[in-house]
PDB file of N, CA and C in Angstrom:
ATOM      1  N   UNK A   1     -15.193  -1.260   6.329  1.00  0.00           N
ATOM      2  CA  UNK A   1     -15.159  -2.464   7.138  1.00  0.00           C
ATOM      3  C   UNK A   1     -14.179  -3.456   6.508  1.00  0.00           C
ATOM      4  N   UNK A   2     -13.721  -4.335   7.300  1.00  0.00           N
ATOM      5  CA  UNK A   2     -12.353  -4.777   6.845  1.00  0.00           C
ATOM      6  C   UNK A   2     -12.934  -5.936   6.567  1.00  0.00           C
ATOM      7  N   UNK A   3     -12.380  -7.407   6.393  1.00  0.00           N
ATOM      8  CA  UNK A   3     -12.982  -9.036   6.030  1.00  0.00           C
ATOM      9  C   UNK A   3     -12.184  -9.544   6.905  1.00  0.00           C
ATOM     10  N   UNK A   4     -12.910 -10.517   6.630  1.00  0.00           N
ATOM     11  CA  UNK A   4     -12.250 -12.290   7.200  1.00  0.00           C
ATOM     12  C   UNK A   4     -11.376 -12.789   6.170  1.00  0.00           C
ATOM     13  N   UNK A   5     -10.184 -13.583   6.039  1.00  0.00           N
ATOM     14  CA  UNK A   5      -9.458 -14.122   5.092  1.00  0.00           C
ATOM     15  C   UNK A   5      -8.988 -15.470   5.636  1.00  0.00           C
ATOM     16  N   UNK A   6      -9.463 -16.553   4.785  1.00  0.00           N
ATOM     17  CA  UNK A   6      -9.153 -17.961   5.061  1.00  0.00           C
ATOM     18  C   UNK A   6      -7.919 -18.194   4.814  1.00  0.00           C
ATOM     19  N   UNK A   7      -6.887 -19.058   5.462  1.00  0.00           N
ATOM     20  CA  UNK A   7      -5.452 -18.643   4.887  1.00  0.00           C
ATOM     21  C   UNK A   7      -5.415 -20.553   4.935  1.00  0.00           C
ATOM     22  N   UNK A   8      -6.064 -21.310   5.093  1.00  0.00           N
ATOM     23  CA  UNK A   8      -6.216 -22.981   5.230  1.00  0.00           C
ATOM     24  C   UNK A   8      -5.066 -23.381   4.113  1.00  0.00           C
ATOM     25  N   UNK A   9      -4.960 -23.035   2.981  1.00  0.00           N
ATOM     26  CA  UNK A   9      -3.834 -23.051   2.023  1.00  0.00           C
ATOM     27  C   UNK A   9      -2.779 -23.159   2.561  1.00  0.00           C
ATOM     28  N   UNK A  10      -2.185 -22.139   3.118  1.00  0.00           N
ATOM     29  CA  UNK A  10      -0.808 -21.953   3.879  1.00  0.00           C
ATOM     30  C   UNK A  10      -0.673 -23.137   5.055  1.00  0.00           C
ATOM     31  N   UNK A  11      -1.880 -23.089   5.777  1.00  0.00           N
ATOM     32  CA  UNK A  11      -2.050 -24.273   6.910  1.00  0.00           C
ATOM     33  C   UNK A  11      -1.918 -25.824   6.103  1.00  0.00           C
ATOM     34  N   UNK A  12      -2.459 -26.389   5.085  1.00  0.00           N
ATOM     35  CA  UNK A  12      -2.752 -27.329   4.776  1.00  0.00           C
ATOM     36  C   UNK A  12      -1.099 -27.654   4.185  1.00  0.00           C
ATOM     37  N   UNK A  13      -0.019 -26.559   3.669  1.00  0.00           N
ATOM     38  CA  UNK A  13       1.335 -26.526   3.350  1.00  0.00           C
ATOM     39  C   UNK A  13       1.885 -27.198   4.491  1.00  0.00           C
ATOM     40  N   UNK A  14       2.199 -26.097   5.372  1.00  0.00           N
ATOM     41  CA  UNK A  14       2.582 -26.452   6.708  1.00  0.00           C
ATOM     42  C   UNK A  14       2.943 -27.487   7.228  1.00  0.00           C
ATOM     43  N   UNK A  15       1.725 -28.346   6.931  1.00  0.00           N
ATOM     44  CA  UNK A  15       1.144 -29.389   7.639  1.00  0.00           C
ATOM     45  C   UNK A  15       1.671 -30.638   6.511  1.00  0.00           C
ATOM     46  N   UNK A  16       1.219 -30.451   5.288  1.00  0.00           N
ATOM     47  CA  UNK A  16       1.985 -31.603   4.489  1.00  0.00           C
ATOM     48  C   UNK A  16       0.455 -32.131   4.024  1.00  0.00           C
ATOM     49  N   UNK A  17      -0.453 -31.477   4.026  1.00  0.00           N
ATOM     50  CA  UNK A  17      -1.471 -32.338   3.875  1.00  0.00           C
ATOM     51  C   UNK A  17      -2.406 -32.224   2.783  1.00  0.00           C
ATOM     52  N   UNK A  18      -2.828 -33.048   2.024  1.00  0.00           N
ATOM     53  CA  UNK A  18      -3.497 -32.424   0.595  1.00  0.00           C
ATOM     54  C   UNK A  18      -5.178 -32.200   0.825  1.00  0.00           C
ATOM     55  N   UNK A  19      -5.729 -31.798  -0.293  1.00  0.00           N
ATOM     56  CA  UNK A  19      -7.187 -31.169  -0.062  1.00  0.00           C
ATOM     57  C   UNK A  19      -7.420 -32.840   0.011  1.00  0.00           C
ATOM     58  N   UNK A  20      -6.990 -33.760  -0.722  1.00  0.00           N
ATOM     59  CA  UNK A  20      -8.301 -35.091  -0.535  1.00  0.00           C
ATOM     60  C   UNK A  20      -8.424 -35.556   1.009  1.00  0.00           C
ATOM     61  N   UNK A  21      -6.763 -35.544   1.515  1.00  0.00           N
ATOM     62  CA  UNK A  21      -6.970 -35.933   2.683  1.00  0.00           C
ATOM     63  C   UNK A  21      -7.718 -35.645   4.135  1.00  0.00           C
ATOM     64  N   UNK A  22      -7.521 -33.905   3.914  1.00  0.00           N
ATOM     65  CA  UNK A  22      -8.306 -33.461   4.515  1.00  0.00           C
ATOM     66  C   UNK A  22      -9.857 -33.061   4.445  1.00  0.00           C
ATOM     67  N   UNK A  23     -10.096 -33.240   3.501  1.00  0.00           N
ATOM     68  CA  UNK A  23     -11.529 -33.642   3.139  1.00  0.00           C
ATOM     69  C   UNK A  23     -12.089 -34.461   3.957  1.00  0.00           C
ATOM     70  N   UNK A  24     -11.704 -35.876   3.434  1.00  0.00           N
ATOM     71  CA  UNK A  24     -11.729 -37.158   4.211  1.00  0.00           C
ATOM     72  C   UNK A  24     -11.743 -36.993   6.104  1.00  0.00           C
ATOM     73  N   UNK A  25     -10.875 -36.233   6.314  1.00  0.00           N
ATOM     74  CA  UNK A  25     -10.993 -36.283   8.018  1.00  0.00           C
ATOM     75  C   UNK A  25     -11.626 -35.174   8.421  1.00  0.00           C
ATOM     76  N   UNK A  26     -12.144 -34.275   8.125  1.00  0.00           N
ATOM     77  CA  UNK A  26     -13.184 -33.072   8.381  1.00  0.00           C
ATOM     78  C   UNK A  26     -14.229 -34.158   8.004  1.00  0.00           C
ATOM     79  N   UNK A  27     -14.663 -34.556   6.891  1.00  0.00           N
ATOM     80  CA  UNK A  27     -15.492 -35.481   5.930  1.00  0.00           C
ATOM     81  C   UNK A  27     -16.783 -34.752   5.406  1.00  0.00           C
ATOM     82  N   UNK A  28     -15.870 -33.597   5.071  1.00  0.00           N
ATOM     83  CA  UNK A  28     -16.910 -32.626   3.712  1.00  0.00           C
ATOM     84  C   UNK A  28     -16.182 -33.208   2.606  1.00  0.00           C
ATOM     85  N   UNK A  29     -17.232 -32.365   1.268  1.00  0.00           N
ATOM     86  CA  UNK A  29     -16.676 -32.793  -0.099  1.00  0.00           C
ATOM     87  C   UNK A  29     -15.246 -32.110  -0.564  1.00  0.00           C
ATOM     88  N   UNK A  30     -14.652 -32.071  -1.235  1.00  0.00           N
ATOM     89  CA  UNK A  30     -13.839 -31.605  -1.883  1.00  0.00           C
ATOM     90  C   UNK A  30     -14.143 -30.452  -2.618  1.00  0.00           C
ATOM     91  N   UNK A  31     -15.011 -30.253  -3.259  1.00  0.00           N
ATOM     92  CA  UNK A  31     -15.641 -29.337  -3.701  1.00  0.00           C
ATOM     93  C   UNK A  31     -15.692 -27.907  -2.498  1.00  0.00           C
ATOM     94  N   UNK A  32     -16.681 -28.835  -1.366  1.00  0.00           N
ATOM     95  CA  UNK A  32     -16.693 -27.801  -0.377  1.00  0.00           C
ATOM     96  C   UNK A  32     -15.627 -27.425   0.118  1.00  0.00           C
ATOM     97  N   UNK A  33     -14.770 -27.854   0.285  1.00  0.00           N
ATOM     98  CA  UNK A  33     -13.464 -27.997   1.162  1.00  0.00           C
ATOM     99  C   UNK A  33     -12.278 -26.983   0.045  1.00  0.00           C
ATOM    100  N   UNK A  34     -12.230 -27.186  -1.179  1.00  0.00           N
ATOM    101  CA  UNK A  34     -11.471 -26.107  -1.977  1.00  0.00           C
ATOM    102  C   UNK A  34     -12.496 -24.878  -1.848  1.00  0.00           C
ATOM    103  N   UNK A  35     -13.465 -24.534  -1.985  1.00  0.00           N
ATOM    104  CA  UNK A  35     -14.397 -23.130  -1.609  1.00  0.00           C
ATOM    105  C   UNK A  35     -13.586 -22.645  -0.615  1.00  0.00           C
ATOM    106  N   UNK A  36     -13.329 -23.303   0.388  1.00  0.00           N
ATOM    107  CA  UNK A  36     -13.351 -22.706   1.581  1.00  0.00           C
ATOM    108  C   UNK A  36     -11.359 -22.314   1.196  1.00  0.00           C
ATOM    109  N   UNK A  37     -10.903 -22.947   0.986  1.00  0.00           N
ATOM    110  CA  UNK A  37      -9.338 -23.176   0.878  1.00  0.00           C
ATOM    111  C   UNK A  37      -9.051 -21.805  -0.173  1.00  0.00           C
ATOM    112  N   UNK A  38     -10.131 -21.836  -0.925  1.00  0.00           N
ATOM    113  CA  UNK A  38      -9.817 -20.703  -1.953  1.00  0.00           C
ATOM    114  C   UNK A  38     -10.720 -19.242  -1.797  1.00  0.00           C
ATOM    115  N   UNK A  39     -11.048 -19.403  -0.322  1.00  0.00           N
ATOM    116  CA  UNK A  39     -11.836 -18.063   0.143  1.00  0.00           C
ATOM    117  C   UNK A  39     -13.267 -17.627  -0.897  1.00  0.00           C
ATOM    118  N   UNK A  40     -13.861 -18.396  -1.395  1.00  0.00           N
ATOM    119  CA  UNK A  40     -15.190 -18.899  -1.971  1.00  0.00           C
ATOM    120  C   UNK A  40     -15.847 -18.725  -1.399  1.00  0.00           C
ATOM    121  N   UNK A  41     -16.074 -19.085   0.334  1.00  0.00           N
ATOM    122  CA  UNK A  41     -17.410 -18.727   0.849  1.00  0.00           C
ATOM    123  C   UNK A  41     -17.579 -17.687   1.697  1.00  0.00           C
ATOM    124  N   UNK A  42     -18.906 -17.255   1.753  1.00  0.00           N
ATOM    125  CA  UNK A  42     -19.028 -16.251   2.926  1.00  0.00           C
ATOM    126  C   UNK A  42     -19.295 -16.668   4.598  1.00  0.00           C
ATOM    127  N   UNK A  43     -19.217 -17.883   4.438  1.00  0.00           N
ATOM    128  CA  UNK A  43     -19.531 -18.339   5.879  1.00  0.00           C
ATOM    129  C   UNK A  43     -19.240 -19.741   6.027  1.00  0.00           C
ATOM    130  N   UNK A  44     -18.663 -20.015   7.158  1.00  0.00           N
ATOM    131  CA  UNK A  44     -18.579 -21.451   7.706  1.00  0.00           C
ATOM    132  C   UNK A  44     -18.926 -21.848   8.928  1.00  0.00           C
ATOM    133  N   UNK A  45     -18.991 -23.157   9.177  1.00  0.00           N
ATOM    134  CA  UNK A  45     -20.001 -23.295  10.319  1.00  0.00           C
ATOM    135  C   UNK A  45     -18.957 -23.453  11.135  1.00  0.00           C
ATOM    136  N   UNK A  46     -19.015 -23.322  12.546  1.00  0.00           N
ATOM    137  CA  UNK A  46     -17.890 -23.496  13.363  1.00  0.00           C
ATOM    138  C   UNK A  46     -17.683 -24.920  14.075  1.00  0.00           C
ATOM    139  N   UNK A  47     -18.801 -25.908  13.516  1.00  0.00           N
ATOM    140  CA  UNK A  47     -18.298 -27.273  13.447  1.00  0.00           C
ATOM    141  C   UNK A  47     -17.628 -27.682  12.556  1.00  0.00           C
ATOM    142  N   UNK A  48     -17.715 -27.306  11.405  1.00  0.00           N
ATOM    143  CA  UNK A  48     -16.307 -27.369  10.158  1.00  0.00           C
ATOM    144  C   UNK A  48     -15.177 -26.776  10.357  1.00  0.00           C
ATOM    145  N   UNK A  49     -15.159 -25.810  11.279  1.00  0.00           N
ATOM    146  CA  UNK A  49     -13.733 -25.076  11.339  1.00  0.00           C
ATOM    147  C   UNK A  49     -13.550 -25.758  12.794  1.00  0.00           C
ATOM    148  N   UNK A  50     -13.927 -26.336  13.680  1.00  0.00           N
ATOM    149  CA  UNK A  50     -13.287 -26.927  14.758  1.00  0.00           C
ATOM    150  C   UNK A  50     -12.887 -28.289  14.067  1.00  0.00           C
ATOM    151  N   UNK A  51     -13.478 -28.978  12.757  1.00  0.00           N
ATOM    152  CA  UNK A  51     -13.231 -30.714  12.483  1.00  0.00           C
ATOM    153  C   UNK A  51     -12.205 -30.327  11.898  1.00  0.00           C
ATOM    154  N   UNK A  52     -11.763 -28.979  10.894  1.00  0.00           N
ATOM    155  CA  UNK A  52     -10.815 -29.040  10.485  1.00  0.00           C
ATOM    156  C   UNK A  52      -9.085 -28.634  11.190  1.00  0.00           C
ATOM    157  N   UNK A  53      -9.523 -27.816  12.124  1.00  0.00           N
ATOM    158  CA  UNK A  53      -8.714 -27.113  13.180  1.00  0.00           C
ATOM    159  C   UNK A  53      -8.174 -28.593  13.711  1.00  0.00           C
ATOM    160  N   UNK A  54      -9.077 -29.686  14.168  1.00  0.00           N
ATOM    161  CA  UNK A  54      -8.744 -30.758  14.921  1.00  0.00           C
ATOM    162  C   UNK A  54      -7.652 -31.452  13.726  1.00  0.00           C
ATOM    163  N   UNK A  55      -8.334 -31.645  12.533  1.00  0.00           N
ATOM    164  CA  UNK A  55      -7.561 -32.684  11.603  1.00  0.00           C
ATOM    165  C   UNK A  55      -6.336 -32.116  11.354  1.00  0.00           C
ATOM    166  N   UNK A  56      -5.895 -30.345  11.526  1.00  0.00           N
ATOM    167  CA  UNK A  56      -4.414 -29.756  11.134  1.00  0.00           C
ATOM    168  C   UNK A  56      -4.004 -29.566  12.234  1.00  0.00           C
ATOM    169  N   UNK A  57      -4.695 -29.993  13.189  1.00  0.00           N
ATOM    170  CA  UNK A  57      -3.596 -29.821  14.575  1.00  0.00           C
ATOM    171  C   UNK A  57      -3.301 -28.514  14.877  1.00  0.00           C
ATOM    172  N   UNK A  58      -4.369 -27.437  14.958  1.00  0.00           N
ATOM    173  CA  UNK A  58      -4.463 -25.390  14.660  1.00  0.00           C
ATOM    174  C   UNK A  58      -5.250 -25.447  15.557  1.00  0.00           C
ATOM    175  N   UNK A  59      -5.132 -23.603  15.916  1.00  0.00           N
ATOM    176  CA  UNK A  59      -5.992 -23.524  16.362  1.00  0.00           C
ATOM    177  C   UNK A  59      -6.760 -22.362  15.276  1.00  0.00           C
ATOM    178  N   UNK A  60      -7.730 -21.839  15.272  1.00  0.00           N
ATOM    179  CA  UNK A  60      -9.047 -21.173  14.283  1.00  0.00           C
ATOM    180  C   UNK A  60      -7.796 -19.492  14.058  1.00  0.00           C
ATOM    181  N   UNK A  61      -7.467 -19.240  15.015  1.00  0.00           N
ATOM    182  CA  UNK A  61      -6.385 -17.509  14.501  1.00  0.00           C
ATOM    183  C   UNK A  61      -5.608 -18.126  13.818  1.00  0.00           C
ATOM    184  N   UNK A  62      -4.681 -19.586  13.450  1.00  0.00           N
ATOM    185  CA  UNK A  62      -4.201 -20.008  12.366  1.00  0.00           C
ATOM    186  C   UNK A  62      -4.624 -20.370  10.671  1.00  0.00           C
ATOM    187  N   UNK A  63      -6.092 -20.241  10.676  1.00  0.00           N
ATOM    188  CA  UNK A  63      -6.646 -20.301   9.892  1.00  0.00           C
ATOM    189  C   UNK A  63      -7.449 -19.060   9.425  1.00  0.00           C
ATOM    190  N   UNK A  64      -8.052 -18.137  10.212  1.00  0.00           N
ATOM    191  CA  UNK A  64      -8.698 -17.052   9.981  1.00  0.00           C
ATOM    192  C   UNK A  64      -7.639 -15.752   9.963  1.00  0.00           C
ATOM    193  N   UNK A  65      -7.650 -15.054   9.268  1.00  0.00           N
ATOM    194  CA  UNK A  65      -7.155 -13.411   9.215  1.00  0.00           C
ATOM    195  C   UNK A  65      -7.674 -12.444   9.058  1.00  0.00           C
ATOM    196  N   UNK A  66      -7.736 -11.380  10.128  1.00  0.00           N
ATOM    197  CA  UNK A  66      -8.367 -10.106   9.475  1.00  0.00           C
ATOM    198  C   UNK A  66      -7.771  -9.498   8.424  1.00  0.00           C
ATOM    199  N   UNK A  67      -8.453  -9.027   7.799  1.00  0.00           N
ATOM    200  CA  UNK A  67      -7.644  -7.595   6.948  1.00  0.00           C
ATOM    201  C   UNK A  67      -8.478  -6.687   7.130  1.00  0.00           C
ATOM    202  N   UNK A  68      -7.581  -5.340   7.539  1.00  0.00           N
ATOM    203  CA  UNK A  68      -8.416  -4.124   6.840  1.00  0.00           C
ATOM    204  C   UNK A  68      -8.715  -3.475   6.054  1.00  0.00           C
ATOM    205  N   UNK A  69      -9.582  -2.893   5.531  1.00  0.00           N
ATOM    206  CA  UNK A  69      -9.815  -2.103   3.910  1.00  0.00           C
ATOM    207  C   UNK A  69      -8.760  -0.697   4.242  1.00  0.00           C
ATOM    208  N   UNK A  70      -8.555  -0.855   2.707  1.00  0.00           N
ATOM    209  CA  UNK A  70      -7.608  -0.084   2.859  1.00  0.00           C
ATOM    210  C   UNK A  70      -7.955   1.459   2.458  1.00  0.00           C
TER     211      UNK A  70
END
């Protein structure tokens, strides 16, 4: 079975935007917000990935990636 891969790193480049700021406009912690940036968690809620989708101006296939096992 293949995973999910958070790619928000590359998005948050993109975009010009740093972890504090976007913290602040999602308005999770920083803490939480690098977990997620650094593929740390196993799950997110899809009201955090729509506040953050809204604050980078994405849509969720810009942020999520499959991979398959290889």
């Amino acid at each position: 079975m293949g995973q999910i891969v958070l790619r928000l790193d590359r998005m948050m480049v993109e975009r010009k935007m740093s972890l504090n700021e976007l913290a602040d406009r999602v308005g999770i912690s920083n803490v939480n917000l690098s977990k997620i940036k650094n593929n740390k968690v196993t799950a997110i809620r899809f009201q955090t990935l729509a506040a953050i989708c809204d604050a980078l101006e994405c849509g969720a296939g810009d942020i999520l990636e499959y991979q398959k096992d290889e």
